[in-house]
Structure formats: C-alpha cells, structure tokens
Protein backbone atom coordinates (compact mmCIF):
# COMPACT_ATOMS: atom_id res chain seq x y z
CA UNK A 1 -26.61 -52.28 1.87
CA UNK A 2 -26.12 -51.16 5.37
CA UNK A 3 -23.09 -52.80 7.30
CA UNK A 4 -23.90 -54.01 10.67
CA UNK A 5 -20.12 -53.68 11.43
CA UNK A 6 -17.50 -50.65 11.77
CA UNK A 7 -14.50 -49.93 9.52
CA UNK A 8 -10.92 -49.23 10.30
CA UNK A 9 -8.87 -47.31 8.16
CA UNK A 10 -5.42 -47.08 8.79
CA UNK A 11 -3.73 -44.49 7.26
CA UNK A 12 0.05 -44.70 6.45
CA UNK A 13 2.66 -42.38 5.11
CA UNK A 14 4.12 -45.49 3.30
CA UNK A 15 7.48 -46.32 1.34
CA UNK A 16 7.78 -46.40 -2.54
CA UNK A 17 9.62 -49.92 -2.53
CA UNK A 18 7.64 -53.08 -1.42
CA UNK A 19 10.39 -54.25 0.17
CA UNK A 20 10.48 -51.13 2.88
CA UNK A 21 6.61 -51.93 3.69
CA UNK A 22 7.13 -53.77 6.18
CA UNK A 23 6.10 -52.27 8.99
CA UNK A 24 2.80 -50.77 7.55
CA UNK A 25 2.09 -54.54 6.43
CA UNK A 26 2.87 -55.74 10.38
CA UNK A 27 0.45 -52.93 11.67
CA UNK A 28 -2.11 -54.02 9.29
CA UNK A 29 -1.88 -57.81 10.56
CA UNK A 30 -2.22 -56.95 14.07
CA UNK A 31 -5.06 -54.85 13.53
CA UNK A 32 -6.66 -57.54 11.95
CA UNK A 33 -6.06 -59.78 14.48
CA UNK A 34 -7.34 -57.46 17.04
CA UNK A 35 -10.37 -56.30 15.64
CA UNK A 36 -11.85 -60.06 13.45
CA UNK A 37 -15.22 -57.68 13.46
CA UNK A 38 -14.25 -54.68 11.68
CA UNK A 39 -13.50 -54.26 8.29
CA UNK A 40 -9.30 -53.35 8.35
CA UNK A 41 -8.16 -51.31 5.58
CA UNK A 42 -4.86 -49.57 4.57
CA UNK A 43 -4.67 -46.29 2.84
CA UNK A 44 -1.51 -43.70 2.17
CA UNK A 45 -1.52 -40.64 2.52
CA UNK A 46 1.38 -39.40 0.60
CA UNK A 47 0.66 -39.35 -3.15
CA UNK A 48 4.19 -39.46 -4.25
CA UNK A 49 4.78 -42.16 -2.25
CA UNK A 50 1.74 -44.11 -3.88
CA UNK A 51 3.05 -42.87 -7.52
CA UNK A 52 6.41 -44.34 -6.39
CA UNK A 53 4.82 -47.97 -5.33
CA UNK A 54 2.56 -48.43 -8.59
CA UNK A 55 5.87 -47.56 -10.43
CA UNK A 56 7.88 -50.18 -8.58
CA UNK A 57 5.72 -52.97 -8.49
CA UNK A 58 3.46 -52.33 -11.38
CA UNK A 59 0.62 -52.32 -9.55
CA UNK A 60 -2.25 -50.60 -8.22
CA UNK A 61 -1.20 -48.77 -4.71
CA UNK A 62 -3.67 -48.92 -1.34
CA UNK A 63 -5.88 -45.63 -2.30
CA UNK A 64 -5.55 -42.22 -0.68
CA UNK A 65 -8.02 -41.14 2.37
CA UNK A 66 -10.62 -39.93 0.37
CA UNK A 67 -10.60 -42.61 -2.18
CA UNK A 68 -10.76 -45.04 0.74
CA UNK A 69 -13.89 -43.19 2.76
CA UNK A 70 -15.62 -43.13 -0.45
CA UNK A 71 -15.37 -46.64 -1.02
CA UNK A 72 -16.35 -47.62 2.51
CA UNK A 73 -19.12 -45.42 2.62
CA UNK A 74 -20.42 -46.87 -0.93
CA UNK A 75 -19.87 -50.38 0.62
CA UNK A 76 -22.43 -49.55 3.27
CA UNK A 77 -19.97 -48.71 6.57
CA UNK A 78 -21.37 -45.88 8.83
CA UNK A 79 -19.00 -46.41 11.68
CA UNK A 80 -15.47 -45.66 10.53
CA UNK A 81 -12.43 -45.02 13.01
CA UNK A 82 -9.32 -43.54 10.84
CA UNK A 83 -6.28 -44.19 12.96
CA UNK A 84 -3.13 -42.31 11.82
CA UNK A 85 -0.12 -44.30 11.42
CA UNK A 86 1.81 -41.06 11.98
CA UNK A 87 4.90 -40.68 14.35
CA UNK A 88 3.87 -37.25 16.00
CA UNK A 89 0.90 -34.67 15.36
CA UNK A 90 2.33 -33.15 12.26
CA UNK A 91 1.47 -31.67 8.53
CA UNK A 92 0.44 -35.43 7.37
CA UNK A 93 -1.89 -35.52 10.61
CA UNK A 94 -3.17 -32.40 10.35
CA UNK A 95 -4.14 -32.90 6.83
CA UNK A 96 -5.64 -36.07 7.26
CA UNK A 97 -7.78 -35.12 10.47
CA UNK A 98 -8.90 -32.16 8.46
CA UNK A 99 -10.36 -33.48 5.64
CA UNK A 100 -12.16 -36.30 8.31
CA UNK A 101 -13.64 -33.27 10.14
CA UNK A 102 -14.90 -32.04 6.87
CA UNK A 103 -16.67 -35.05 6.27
CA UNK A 104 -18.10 -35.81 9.32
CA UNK A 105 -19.69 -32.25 9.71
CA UNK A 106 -21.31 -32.49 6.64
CA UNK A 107 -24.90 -31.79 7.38
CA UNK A 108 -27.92 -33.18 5.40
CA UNK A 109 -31.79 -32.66 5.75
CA UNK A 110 -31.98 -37.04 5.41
CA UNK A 111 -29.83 -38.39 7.96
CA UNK A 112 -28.85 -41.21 5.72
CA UNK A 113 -27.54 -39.43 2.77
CA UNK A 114 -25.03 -37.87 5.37
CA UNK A 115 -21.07 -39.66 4.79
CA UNK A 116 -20.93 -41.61 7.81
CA UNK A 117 -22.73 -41.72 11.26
CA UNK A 118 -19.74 -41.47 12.79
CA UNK A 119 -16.27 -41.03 11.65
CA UNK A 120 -13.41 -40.51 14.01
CA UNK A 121 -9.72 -40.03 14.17
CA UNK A 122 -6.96 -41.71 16.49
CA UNK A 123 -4.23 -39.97 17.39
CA UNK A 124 -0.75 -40.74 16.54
CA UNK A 125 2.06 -42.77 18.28
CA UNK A 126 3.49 -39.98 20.06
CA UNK A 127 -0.09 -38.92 21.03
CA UNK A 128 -1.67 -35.20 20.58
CA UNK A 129 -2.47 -32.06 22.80
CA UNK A 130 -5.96 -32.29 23.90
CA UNK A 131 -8.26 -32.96 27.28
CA UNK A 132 -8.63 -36.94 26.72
CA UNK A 133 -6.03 -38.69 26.59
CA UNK A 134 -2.98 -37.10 28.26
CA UNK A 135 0.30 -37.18 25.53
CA UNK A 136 2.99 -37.40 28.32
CA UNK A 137 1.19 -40.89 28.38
CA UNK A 138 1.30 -41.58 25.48
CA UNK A 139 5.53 -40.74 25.21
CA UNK A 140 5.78 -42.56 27.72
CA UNK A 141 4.35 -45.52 26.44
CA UNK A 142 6.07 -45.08 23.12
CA UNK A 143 9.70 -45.25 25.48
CA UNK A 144 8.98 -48.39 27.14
CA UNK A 145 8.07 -49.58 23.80
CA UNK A 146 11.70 -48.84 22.35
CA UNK A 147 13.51 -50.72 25.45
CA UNK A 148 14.35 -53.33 23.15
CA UNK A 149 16.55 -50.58 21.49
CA UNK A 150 17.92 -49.57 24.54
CA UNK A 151 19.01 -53.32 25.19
CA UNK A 152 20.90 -53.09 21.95
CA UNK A 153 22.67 -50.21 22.43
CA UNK A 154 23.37 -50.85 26.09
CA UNK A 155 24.94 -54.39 25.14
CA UNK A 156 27.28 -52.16 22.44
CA UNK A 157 28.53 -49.44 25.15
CA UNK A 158 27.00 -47.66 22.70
CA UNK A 159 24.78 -44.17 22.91
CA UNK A 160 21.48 -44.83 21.16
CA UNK A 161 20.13 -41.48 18.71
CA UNK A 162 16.88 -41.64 16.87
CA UNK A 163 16.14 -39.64 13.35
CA UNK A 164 13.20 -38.64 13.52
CA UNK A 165 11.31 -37.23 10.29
CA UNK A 166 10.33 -33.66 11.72
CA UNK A 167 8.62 -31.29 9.55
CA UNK A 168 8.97 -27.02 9.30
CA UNK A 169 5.08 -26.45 10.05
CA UNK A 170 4.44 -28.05 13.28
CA UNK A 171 6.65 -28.02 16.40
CA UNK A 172 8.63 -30.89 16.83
CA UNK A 173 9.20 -30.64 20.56
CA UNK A 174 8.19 -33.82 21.16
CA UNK A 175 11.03 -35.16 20.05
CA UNK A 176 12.78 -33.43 23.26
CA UNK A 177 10.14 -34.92 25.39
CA UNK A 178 10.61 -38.20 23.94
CA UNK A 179 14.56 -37.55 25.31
CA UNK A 180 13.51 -36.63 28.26
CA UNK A 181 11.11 -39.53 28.93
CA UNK A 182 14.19 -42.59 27.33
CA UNK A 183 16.64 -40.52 29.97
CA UNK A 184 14.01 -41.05 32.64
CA UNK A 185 13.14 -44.32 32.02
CA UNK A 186 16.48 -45.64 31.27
CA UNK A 187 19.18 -43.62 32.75
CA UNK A 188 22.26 -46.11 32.19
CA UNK A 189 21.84 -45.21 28.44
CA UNK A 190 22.26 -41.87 27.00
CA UNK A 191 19.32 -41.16 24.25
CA UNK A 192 19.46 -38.31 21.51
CA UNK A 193 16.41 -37.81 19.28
CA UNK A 194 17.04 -35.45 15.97
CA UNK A 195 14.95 -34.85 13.15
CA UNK A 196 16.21 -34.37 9.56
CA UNK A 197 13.53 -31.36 8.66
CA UNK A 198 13.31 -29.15 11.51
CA UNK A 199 15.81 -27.06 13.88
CA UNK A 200 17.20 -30.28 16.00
CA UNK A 201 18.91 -31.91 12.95
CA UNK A 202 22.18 -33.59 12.61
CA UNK A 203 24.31 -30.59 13.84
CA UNK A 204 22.01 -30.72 17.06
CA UNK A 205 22.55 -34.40 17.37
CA UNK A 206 26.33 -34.64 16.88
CA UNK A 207 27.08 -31.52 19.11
CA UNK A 208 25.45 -33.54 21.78
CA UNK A 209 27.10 -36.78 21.21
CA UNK A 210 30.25 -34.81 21.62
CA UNK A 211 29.35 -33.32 25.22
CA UNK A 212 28.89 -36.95 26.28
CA UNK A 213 31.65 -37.69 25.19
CA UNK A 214 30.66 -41.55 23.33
CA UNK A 215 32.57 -43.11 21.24
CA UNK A 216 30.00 -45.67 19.43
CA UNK A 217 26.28 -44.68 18.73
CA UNK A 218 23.51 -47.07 17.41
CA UNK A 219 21.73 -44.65 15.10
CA UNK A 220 17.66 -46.28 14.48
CA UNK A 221 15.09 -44.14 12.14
CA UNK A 222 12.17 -42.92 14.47
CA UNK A 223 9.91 -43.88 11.21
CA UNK A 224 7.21 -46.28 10.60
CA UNK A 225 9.15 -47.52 7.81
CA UNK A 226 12.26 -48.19 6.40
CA UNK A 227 11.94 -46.45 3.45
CA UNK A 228 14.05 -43.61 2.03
CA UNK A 229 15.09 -41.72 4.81
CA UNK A 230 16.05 -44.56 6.46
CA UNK A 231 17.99 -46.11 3.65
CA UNK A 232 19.39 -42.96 2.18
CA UNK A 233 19.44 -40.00 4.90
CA UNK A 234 19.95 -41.54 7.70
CA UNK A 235 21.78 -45.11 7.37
CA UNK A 236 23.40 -44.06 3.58
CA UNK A 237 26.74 -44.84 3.21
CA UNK A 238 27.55 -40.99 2.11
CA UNK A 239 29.24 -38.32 4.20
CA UNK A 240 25.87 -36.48 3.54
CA UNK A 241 23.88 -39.38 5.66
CA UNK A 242 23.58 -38.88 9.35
CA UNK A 243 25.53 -42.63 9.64
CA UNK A 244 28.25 -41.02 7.56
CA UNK A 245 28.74 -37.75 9.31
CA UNK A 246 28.49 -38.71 12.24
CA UNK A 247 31.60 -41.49 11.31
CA UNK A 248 33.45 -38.66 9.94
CA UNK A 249 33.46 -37.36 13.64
CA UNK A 250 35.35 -40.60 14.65
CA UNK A 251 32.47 -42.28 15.67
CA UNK A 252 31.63 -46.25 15.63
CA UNK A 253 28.22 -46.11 14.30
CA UNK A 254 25.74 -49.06 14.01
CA UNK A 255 22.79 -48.50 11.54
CA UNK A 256 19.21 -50.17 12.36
CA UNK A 257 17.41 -49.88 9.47
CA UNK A 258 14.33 -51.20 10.16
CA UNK A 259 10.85 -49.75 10.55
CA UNK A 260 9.16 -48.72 13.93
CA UNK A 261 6.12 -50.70 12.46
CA UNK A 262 8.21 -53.68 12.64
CA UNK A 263 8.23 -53.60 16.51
CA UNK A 264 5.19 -55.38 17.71
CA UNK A 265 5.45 -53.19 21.17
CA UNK A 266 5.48 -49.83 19.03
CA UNK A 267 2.74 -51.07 16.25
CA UNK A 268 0.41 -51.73 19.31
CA UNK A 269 0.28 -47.87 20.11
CA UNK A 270 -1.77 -47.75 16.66
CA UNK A 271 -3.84 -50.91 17.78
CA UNK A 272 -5.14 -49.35 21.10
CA UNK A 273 -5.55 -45.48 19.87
CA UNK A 274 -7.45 -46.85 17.24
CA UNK A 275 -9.51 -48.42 20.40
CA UNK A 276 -9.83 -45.49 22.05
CA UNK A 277 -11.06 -43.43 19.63
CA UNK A 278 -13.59 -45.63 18.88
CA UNK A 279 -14.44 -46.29 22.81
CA UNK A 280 -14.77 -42.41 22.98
CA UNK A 281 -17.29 -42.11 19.78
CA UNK A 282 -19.61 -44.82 21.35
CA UNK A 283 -18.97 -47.67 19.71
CA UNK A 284 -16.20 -50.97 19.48
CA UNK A 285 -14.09 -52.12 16.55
C-alpha cells in the first residue's frame, strides 16, 4: 500500500554501549516532535558499531541505510528525506549520500517499480560545499549553538578545545573555520578545534594552547555521541588520551563527556537540514 505521508531517516554513526546513545536518542525525539506527519526512523551507518550494540545489549541494532530504505520502500513510502547525523562532510557522508544517489537514479520503464519518487539527502551539521545553502552559514550556526560551552569555559578562566573525529580522506578544514567562526563570535574566549585522525591532532592542539599561554582548558568531544572516543581518546584517564596529555603539560583540564546530540541547540541543525532538504525536493516532512 501506498503511503500518503513522507519518511525520515536519520542516519547516525552511533555508539556500541546503550548508555553513550544518548544523543542519537535526543535527535530522534525532536524529530519526532517536529515532524508528527512523517514516519521518523533511525538507522547506523557504521556496522561495527551496530555489531558492538547487539553484543552489548543482546539485541537487535537500528538497521543499516540500505536495510532501512528497503524496508520503507516495502512499507509503501515514496517520499524519503535521509538526513545525516554526521559532524562534517566526510567518508561516512560520502558513503551514505552515494549509495542514496544510486538509488534514486535508478531508472525503470514503470514509474512505480522505481525505489522511491523522491529520495533526498540533508547535509550535515557543519553543512557542505554546494550552491544552496551557503556552509559558512551553516558554521556559523553550529557556533552560536555551542555558546553554552563557551559559558562554561568562560566561568572556569578556562580555554575551551574541541576533539573533533576527523578522518584521512576528506579535508578537515572545517574544523579551522569552525575556530575561526567561535573566535569571531566570542572573542573573550580562546577556542581550539583538533581532530584525533587527521593532520590537526593533539600535537596541533597543545602547541597552540601553549602560545596562549592558558593554564586550564575545558576539553568537550565535537561528536554526536559520547561513545568511545569520547570516553577513551579524548576524556581517558591515560597519558595516551588528549585529557591526559594535555595534563602532563601542566594543564588543569576539565572533561565534558557528553554528546553534541545531547544539546537541544546543536540537535536542531539536524531538525531543520532535514527541512530543507525536503523544502528543496518539493515536498514537507
């Protein structure tokens, strides 16, 4: 049967503990609540991640993209906005828009035996090159979304430095511009973003915090989550964490491990791409 009403899949990188879901599961609400029409869904897109979840909880994990179309488009769905739950435009994104490109270009002789009618893809928080939507917007949106972060640090005396997740595929220049756009918008508070895969890692981030000289940092994971990374590379108690080398430089360091997701201001970028990229297909969630 035909649904008279559009789908939204939201597509997560996702955490291998429950616990650490958090702010996929807040995303997922507030889509919900913004769209009662459409039919919400959550899928991941990292199959270790999804081995790792059925492993700790003994149950079945959300499904993978293409699990997840298929089962919307056997349901009936032919309007489907996938909206990345990604930090930046990198291999995860890629990936994911690639195989929806694939599916919506499928051609058929009978129109209805085609996937979908229309199947788009929003772009992620950090935005993407391209005509429509200018990025620069979009980082600067995701900045005043993090001034609650700023508050915290500011309170402290304290420089604030995101870890990002970075990748060694795709530039992750953004993360400059995203530094460029907290000094702009909040000048009282020095801002460092690092990644931990990429050329601005740790060793980029604590020369930096030297040349300004601070003496107390609050270090907060530029992830969706709080998953691994967050736990373990960047808030771990080891001198191998960013939290511990960057103490080992005589730092005070503060540790927020909690998920970008869990920010209602930052999980809203998702909400209103999502929007947009159904606005810009023709139709409404």
């Amino acid at each position: 049967m035909i649904q008279d009403r559009p789908a939204l899949l939201l597509a997560a990188h996702g955490a291998g503990r429950p616990q650490a879901m958090a702010g996929v599961d807040n995303v997922v609400a507030l889509a919900r609540a913004a769209f009662p029409h459409a039919e919400a869904r959550l899928c991941l897109t990292a199959e270790a991640v999804r081995r790792a979840l059925a492993k700790s909880t003994g149950a079945e994990p959300p499904p993978g993209p293409l699990l997840a179309l298929a089962q919307l488009r056997e349901e009936g769905f032919r309007e489907v906005v996938v909206q990345p739950l990604h930090i930046f435009a990198g291999s995860e994104f890629m990936d994911l828009t690639a195989l929806c490109q694939g599916l919506a270009g499928v051609q058929t002789l009978d129109p209805a035996h085609r996937p979908f009618d229309l199947l788009v893809v929003g772009r992620p928080a950090l935005g993407q090159p391209g005509p429509r939507h200018p990025y620069l917007e979009d980082i600067e949106r995701a900045a005043q979304a993090l001034a609650g972060d700023v508050e915290m640090a500011r309170a402290e005396g304290a420089a604030l430095c995101y870890a990002g997740h970075g990748n060694k595929r795709f530039s992750t220049g953004v993360y400059q511009e995203l530094q460029a756009l907290m000094g702009r918008l909040y000048p009282e508070t020095p801002c460092l973003v690092g990644a931990l895969d990429g050329l601005l890692g740790l060793d980029h981030v604590r020369r930096g915090l030297a040349g300004l000289g601070a003496g107390k940092v609050l270090l907060v994971p530029l992830l969706l989550v709080a998953g691994g990374h967050a736990v373990r590379d960047i808030c771990g108690r080891g001198v191998d964490s960013w939290a511990g080398a960057l103490a080992a430089d005589g730092l005070t360091v503060r540790c927020l491990s909690r998920g970008l997701g869990e920010v209602d201001a930052f999980a809203r970028l998702f909400i209103d791409h999502a929007r947009d990229a159904a606005q810009d297909a023709g139709f409404a969630l």
